[in-house]
Protein backbone atom coordinates (compact mmCIF):
# COMPACT_ATOMS: atom_id res chain seq x y z
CA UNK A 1 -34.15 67.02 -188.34
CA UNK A 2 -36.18 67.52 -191.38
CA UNK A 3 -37.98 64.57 -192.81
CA UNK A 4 -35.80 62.10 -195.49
CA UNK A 5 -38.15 61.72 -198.46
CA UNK A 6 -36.78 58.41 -200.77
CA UNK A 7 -38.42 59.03 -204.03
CA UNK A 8 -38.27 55.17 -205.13
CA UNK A 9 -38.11 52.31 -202.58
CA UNK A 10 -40.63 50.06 -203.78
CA UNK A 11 -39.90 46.48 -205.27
CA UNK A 12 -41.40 44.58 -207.75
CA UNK A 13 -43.50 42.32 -205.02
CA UNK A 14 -44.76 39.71 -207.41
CA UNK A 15 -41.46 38.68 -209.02
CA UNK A 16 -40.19 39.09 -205.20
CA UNK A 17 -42.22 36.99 -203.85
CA UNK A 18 -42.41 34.57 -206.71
CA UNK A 19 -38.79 33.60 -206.00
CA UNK A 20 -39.15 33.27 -202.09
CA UNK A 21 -42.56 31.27 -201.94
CA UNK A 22 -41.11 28.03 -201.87
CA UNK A 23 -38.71 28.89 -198.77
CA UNK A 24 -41.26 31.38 -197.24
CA UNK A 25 -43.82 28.26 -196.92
CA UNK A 26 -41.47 25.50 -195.14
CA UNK A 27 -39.99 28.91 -192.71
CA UNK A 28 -42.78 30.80 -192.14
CA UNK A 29 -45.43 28.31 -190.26
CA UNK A 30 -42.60 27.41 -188.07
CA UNK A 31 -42.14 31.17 -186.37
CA UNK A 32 -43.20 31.59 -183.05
CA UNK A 33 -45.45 34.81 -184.01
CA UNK A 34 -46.97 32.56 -186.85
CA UNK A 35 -51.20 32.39 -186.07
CA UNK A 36 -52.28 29.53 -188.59
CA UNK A 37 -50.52 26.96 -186.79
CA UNK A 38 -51.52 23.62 -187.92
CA UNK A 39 -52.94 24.39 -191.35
CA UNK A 40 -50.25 24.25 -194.43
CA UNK A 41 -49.57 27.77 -196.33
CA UNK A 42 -50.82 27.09 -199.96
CA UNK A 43 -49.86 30.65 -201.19
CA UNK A 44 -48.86 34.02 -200.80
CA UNK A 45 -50.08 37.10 -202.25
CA UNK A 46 -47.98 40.82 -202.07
CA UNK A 47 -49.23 43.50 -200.12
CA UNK A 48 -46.27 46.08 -200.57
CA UNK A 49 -42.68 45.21 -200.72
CA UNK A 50 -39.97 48.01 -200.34
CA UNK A 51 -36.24 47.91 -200.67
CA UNK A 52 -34.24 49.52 -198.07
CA UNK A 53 -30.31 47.95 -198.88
CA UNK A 54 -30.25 46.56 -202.78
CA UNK A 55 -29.78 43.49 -202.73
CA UNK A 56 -26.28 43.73 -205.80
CA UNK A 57 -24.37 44.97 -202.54
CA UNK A 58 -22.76 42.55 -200.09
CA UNK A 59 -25.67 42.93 -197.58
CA UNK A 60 -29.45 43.45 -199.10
CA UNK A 61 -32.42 44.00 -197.25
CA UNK A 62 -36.27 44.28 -197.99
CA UNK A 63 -39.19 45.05 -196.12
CA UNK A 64 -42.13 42.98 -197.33
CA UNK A 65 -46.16 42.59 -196.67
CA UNK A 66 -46.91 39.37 -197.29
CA UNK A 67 -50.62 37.83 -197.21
CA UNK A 68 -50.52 33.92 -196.33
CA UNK A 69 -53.48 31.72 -197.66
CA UNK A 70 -54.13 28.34 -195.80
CA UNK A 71 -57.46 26.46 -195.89
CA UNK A 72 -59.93 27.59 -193.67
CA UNK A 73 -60.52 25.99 -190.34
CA UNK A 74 -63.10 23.54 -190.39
CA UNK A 75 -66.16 24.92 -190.01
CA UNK A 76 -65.52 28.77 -190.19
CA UNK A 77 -65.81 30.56 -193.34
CA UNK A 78 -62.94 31.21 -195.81
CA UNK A 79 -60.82 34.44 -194.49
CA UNK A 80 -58.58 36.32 -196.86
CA UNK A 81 -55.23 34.83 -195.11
CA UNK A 82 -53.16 36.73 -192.37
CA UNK A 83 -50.74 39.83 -193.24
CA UNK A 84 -46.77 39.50 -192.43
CA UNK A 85 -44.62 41.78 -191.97
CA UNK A 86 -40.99 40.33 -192.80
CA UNK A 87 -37.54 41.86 -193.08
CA UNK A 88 -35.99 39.61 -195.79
CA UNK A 89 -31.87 40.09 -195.21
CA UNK A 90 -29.69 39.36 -198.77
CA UNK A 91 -26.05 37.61 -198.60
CA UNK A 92 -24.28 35.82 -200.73
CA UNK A 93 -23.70 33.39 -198.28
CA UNK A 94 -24.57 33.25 -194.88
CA UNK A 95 -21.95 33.59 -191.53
CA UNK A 96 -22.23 30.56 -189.13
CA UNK A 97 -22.86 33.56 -186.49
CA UNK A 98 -25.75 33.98 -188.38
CA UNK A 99 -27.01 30.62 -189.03
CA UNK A 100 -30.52 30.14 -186.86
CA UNK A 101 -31.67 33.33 -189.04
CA UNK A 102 -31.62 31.08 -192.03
CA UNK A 103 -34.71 31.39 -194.51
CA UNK A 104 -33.27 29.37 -197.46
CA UNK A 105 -31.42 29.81 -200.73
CA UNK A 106 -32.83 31.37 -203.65
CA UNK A 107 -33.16 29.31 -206.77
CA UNK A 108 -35.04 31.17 -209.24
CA UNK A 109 -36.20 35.11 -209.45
CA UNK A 110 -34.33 38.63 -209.01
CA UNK A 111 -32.74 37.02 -206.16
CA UNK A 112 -31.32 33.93 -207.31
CA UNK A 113 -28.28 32.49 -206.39
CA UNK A 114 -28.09 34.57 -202.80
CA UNK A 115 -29.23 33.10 -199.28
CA UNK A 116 -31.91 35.17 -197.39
CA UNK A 117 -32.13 35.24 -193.87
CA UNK A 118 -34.45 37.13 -191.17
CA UNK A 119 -32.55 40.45 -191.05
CA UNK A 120 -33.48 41.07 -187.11
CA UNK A 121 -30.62 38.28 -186.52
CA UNK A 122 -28.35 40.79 -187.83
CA UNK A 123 -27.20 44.25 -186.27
CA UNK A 124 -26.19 46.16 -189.59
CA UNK A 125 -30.09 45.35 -191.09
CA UNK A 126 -31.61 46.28 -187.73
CA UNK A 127 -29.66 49.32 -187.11
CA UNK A 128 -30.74 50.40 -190.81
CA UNK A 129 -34.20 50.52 -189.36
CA UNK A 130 -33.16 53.17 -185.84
CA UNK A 131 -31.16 55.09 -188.65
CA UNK A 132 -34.21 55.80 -190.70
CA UNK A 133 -36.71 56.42 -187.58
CA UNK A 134 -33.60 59.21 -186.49
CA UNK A 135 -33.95 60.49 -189.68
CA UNK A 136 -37.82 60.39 -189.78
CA UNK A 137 -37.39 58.66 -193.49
CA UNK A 138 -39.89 58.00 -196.21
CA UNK A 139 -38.80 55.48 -198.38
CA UNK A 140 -41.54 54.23 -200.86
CA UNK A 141 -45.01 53.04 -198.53
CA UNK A 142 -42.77 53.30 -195.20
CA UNK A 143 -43.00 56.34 -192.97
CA UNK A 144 -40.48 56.41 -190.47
CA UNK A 145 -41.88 59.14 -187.47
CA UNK A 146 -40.68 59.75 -184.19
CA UNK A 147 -41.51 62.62 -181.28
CA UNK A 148 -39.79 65.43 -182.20
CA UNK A 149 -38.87 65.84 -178.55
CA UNK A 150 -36.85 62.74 -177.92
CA UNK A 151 -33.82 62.09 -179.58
CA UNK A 152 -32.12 59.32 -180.64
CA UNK A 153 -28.30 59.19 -180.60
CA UNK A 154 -25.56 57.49 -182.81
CA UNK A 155 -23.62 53.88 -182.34
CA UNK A 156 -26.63 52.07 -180.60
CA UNK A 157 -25.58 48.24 -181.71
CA UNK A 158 -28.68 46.24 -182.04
CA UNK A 159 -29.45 42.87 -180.30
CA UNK A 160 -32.34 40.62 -180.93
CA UNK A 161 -34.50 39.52 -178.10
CA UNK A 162 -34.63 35.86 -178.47
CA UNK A 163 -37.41 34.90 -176.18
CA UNK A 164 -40.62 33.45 -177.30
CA UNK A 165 -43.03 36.62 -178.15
CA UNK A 166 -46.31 37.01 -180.47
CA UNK A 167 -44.27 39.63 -182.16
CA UNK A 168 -40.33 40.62 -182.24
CA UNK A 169 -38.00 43.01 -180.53
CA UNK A 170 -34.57 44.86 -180.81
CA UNK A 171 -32.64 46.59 -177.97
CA UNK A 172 -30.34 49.48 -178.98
CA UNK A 173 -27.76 49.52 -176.94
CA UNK A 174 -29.52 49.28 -173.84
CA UNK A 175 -31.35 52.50 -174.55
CA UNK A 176 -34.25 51.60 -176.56
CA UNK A 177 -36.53 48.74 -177.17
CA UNK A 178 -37.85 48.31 -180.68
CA UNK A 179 -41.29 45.91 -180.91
CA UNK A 180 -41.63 45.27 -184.82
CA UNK A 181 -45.31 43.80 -185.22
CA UNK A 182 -45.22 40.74 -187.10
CA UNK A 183 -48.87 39.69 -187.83
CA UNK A 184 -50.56 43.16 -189.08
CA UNK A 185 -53.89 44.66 -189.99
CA UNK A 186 -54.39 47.80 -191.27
CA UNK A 187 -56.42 50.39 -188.70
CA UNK A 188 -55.16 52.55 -185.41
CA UNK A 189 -53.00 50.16 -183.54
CA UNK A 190 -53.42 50.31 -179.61
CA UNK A 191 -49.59 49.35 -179.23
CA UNK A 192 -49.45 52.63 -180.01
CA UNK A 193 -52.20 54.90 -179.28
CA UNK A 194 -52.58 53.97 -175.97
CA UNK A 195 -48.88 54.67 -174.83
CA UNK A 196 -49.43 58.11 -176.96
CA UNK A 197 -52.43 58.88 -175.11
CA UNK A 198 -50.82 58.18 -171.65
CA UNK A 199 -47.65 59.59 -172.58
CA UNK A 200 -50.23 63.06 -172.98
CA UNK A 201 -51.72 62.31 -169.89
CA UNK A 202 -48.42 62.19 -168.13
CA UNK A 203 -48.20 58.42 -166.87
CA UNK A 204 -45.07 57.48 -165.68
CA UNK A 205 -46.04 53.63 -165.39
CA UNK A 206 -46.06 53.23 -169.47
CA UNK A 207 -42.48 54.04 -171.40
CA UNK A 208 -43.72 56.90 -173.85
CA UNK A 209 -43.36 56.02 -177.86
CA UNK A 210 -39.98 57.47 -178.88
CA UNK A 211 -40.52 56.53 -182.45
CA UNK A 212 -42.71 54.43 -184.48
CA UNK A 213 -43.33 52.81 -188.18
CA UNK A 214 -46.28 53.29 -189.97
CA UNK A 215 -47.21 51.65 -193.78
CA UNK A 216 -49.32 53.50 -196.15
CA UNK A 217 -51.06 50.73 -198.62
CA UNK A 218 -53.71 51.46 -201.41
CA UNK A 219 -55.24 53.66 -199.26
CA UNK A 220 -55.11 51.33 -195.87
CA UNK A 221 -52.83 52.68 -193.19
CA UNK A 222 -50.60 49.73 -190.98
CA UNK A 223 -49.00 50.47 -187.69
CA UNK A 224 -45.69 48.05 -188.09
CA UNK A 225 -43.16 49.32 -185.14
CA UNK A 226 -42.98 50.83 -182.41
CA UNK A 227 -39.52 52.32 -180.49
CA UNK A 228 -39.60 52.64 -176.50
CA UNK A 229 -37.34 53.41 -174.00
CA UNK A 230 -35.72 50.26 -172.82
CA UNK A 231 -35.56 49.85 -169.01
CA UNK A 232 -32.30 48.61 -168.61
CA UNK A 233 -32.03 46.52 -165.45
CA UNK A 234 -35.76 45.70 -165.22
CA UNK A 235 -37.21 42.22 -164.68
CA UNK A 236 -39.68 40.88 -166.58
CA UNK A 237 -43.11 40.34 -164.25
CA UNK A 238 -43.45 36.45 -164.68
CA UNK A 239 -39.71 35.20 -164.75
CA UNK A 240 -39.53 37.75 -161.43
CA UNK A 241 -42.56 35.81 -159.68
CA UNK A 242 -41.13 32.34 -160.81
CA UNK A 243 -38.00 32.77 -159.20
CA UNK A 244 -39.78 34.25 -155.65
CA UNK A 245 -41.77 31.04 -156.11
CA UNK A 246 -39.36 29.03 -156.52
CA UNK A 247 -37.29 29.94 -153.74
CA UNK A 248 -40.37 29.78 -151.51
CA UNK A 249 -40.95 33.39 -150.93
CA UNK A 250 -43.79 35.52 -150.94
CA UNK A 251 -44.67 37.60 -153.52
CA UNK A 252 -48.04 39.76 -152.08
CA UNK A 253 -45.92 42.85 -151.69
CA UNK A 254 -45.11 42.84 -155.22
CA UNK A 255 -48.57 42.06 -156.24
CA UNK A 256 -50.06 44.80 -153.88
CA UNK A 257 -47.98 47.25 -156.14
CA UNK A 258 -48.45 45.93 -159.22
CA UNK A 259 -51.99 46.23 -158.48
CA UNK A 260 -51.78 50.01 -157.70
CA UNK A 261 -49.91 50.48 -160.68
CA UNK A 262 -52.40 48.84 -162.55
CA UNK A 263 -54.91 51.04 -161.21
CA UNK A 264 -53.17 54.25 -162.09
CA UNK A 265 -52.96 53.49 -165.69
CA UNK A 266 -56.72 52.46 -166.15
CA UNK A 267 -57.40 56.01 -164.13
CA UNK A 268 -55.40 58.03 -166.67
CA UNK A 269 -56.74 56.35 -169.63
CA UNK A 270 -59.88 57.11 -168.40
CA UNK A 271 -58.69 60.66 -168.07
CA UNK A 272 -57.11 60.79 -171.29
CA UNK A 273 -59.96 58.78 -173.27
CA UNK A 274 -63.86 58.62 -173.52
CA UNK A 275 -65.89 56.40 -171.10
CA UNK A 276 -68.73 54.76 -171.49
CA UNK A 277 -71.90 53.62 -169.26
CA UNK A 278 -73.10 50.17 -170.22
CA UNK A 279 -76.63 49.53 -169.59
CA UNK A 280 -78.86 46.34 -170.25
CA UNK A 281 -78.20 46.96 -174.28
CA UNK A 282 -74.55 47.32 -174.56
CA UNK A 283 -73.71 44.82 -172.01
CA UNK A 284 -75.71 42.27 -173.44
CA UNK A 285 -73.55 42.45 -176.49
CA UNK A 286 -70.41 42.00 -174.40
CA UNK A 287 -72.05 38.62 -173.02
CA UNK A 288 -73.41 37.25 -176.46
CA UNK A 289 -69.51 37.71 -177.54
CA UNK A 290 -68.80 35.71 -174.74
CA UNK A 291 -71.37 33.23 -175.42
CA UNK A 292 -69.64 32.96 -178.69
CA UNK A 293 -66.29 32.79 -178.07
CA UNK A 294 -67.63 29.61 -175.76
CA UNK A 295 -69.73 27.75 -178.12
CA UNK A 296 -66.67 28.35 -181.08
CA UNK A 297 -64.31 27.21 -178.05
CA UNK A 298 -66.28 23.92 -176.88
CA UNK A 299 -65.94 22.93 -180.62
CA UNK A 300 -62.33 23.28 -181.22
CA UNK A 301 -61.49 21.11 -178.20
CA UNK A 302 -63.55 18.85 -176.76
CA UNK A 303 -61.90 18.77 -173.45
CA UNK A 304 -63.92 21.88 -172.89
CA UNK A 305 -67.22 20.89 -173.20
CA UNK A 306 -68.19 18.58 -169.92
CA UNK A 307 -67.83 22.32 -168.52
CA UNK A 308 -69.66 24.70 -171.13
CA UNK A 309 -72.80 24.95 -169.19
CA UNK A 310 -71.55 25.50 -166.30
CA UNK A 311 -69.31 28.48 -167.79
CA UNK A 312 -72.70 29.75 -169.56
CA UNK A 313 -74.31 30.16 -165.79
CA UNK A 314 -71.38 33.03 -165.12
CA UNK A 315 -72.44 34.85 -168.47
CA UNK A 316 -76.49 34.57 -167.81
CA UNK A 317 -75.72 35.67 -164.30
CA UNK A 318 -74.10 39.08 -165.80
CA UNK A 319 -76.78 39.25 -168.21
CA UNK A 320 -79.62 39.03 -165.26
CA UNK A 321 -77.80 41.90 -163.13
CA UNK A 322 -77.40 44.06 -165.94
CA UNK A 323 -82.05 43.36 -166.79
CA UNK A 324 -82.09 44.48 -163.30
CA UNK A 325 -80.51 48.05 -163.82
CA UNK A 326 -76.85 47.45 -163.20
CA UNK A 327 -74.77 49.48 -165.06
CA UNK A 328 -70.70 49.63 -165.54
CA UNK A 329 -68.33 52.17 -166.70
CA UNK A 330 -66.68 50.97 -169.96
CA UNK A 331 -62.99 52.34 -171.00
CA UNK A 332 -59.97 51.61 -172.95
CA UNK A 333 -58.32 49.20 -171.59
CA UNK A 334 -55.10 47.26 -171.60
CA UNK A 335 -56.55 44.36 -173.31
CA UNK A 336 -54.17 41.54 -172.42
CA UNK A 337 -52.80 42.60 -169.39
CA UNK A 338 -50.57 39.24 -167.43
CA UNK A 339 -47.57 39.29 -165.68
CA UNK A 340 -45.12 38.53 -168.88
CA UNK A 341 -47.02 41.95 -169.44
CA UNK A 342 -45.43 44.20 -166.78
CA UNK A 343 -41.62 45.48 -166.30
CA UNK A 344 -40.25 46.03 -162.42
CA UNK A 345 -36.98 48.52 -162.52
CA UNK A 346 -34.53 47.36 -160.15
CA UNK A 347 -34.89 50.95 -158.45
CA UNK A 348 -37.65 53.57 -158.41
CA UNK A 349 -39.46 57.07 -156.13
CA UNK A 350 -41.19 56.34 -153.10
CA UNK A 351 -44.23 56.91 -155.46
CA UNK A 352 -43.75 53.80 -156.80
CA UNK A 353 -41.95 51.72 -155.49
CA UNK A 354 -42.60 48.37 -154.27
CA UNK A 355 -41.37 46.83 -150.78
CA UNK A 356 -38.11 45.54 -153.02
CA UNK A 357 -37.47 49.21 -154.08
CA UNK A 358 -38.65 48.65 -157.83
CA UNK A 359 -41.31 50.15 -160.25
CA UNK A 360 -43.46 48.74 -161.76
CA UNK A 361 -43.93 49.51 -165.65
CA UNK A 362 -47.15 48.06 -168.28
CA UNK A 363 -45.91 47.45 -171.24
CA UNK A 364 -47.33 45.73 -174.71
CA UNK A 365 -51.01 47.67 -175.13
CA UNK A 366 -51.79 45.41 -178.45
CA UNK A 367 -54.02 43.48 -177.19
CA UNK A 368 -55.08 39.92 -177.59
CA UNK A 369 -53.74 39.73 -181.24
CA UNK A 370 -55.83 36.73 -182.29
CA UNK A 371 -59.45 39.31 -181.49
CA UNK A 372 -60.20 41.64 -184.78
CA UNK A 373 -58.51 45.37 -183.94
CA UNK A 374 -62.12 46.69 -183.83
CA UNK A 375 -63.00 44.34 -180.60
CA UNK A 376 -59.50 44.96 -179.52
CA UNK A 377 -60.04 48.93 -179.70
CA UNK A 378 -63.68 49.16 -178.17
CA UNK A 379 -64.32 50.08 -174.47
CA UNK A 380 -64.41 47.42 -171.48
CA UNK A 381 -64.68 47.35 -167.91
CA UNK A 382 -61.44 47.67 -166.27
CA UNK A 383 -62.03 44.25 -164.28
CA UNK A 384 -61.35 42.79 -168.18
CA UNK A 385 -57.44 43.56 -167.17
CA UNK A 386 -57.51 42.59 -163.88
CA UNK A 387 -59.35 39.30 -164.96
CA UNK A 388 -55.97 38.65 -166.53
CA UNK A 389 -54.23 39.01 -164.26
CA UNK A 390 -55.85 37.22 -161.49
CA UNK A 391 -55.55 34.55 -164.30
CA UNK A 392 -51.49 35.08 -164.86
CA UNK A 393 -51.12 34.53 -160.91
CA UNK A 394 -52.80 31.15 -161.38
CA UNK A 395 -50.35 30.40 -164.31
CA UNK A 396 -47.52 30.60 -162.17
CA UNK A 397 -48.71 28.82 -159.42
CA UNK A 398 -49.29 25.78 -161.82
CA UNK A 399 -45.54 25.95 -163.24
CA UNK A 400 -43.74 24.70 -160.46
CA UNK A 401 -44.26 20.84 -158.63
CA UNK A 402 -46.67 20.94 -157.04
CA UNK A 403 -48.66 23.81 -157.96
CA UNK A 404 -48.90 26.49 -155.07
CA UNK A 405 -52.55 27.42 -155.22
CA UNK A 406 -52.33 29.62 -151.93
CA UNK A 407 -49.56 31.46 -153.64
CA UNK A 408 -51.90 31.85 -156.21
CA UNK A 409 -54.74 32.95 -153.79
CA UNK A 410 -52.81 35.26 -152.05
CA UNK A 411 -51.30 36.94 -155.19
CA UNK A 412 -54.69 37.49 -156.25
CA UNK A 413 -56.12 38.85 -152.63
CA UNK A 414 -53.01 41.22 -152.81
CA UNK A 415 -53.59 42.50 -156.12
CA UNK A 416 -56.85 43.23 -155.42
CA UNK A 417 -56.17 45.37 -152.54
CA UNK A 418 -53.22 47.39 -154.07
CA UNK A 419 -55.70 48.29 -156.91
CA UNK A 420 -58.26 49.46 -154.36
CA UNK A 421 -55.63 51.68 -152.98
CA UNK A 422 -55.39 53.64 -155.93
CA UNK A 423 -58.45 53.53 -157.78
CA UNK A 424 -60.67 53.80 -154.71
CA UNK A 425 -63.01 50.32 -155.75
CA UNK A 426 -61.99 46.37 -155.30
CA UNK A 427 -62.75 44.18 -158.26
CA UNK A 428 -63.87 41.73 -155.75
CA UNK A 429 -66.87 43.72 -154.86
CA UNK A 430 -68.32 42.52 -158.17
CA UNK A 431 -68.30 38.84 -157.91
CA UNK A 432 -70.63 38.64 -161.23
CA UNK A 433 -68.83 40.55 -163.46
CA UNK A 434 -65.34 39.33 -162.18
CA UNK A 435 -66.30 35.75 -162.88
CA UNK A 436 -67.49 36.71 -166.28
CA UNK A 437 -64.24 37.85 -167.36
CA UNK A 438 -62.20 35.65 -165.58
CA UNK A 439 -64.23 32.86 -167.66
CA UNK A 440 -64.21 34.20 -171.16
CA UNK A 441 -59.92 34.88 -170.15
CA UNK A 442 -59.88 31.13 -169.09
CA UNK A 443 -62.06 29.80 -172.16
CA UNK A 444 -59.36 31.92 -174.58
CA UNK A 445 -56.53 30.04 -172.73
CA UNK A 446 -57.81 26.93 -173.14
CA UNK A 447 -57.84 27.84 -177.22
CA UNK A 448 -54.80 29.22 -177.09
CA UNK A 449 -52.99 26.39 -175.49
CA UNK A 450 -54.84 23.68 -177.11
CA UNK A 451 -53.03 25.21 -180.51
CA UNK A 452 -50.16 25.82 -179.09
CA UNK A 453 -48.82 24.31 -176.35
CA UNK A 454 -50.81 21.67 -175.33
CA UNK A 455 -48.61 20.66 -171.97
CA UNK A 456 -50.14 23.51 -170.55
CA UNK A 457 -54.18 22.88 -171.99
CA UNK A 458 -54.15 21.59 -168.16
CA UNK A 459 -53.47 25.11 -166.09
CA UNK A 460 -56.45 27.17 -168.24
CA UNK A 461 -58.90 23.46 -167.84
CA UNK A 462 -57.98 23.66 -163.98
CA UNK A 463 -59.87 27.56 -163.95
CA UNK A 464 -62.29 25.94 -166.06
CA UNK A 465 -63.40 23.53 -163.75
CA UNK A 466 -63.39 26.33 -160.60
CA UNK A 467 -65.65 28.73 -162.46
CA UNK A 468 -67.99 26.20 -163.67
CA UNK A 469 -69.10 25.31 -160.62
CA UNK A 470 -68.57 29.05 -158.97
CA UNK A 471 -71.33 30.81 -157.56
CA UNK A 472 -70.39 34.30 -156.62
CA UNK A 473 -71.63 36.35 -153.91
CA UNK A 474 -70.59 39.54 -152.58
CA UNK A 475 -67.54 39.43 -150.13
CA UNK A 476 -65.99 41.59 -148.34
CA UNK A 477 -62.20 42.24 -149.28
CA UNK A 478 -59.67 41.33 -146.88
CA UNK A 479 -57.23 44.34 -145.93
């Protein structure tokens, strides 16, 4: 289908905005995708805004850019405020069916007088958004591209994914999965290059981009959402290992596969991407980021720092291997890889299937959204995703009373050994640089949780405590 060009959807953004500050400020901090958590929003400024219903209908919607100023955390230096991306949904007056996507009522401004809403709630508003990616639409800043070799048919009905995510998602119909990216900075987004560059390479373990959203803004170029096949059936990784926990069962057949699977996408983005060898130079720079990321973390919450020397002994030990002439192959990576992460089908090929008959799928290649896209975007050592999830295993083994640690232990053992399967090396044969990353994954946690969720600042402190008091030596993997 030829591309839909909309000569005119843009929106006056200031006057916009103007008249949905005062909602926008009490709503947005409490979103789950929100990043300045415990610092008040004291403004917003307009990046783009773009109308894609008018609003003198019975159902309006606009697509806005939104920057949000708060004070800077103590400490750090002033930032320019986080970029939104918010689909603002117009009504008169809101259905009760409707009622938890309530933003406010509009007082003042072009949209006085109506209620506005968050239009993913709402199927017509959501299914606005598949109709213009099928139509590969550009309506003002908004390009709406898909593959020209999928299709995507007629009378999907959109459902919102309520779940807690970083971000937000729409199934069509059971056929695709849309991931809209809430917090946004402009650059090449791995949520989407990566699954484009496997998708190239052939990898059946990562659903290949149907369709995708891109923003073109005074010259900066924003990667807003992205439209997958949606693996109907499949189980989410960490609700799948909570229930084998909780029923007592063992779950080292499914992390055995998950680890081969693992493996097989790190081999073809290392066919399908440059590599890089890091020497004494290059790696140093990895552990000074770690160093900071440690000495920031210690400072933002105390608990952390009876341990921070302790942690520094895993970096200095990666820094004295790598004076001595170790070097590592560097690639692109996954970048936040976990269980919550990863997708088993209820059925799959012998190829890949694990001892329950399902596949398992890697899904979400964005990346630890609160690192800058550059960081996010530059080569690492593989171990950097299996750090995570060595870490995830741990989580889940501290969710249930009492924690399981040998559950834990042998997830991790298992893991381990399906990845050597398929990529032909064991992670554990690298004590050093394991326990590197496994720290700097644990010391993120314990920032992450600390903001927000601090009933769980115990799980990431529990790792914290292990590796500062690790020393590793080589071992030899258990079959």
């Amino acid at each position: 289908m030829a591309e839909t060009v909309t000569p005119s959807g843009t929106t006056t953004p200031g006057s916009l905005l103007a008249s949905l500050d005062p909602l926008l400020r009490e709503w947005l901090p409490r979103q789950r995708w929100f990043a300045g958590k415990g610092r008040p929003v004291t403004g917003f400024s307009p990046v783009a805004a773009t109308e894609l219903l008018p609003s003198d209908g019975k159902l309006g919607l606009h697509h806005l850019l939104v920057r949000a100023h708060q004070p800077p955390v103590l400490g750090a230096p002033a930032q320019p405020g986080d970029c939104y991306q918010l689909l603002i949904g117009v009504r008169e007056a809101l259905p009760p069916r409707l009622a938890p996507a309530l933003i406010g009522h509009v007082t003042g401004g072009p949209l006085a007088g109506h209620t506005v809403y968050d239009a993913l709630y709402d199927p017509r508003p959501a299914e606005v958004i598949l109709e213009a990616l099928r139509a590969r639409a550009r309506i003002g800043g908004l390009r709406f591209e898909r593959d020209p070799g999928q299709e995507i048919g007629d009378g999907l009905v959109a459902r919102l994914l309520t779940a807690e995510q970083s971000n937000s998602s729409v199934v069509y119909g059971d056929t695709f999965i849309l991931k809209l990216l809430r917090r946004v900075v402009p650059g090449v987004n791995p949520d989407l290059e990566l699954p484009l560059a496997l998708a190239r390479e052939g990898c059946a373990r990562v659903p290949a981009p149907t369709a995708w959203l891109r923003a073109d803004v005074a010259g900066d170029a924003y990667v807003l959402a992205v439209l997958q096949p949606f693996v109907q059936g499949a189980s989410d990784g960490w609700e799948l290992a909570l229930r084998e926990l909780a029923k007592g069962e063992d779950f080292a057949a499914e992390a055995r596969a998950l680890g081969r699977a693992t493996a097989e996408v790190h081999l073809a983005l290392a066919r399908a991407l440059p590599t890089v060898t890091l020497g004494h130079g290059p790696l140093r720079n990895l552990v000074d980021g770690m160093v900071e990321r440690l000495t920031a973390a210690a400072q933002a919450v105390p608990a952390l720092r009876p341990y921070e020397a302790g942690l520094r002994s895993a970096y200095r030990a990666l820094d004295e291997l790598a004076a001595e002439g170790r070097t590592w192959t560097a690639q692109r990576v996954h970048g936040d890889l976990h269980l919550g992460q990863c997708l088993r089908s209820p059925s799959g090929g012998t190829a890949h299937a694990s001892s329950s008959g399902g596949a398992w799928s890697l899904i979400d290649f964005e990346g630890e959204p609160a690192r800058p896209l550059s960081e996010r975007r530059m080569p690492q050592p593989p171990v950097r995703d299996i750090a995570g999830m060595l870490r995830s295993f741990d989580y889940a083994a501290h969710s249930v009373t009492p924690p399981a640690p040998g559950w834990a232990a042998a997830c991790r053992d298992a893991y381990c050994s399906g990845y050597a399967e398929a990529a032909g090396s064991d992670p554990r044969t690298d004590p050093v640089l394991l326990r590197a990353y496994e720290t700097d994954k644990a010391v993120y946690e314990v920032v992450y949780e600390a903001r927000h969720r601090p009933d769980w600042l115990p799980v990431p402190l529990s790792a914290v405590r292990r590796l500062a008091t690790t020393s590793p030596s080589p071992r030899r993997p258990r079959p």
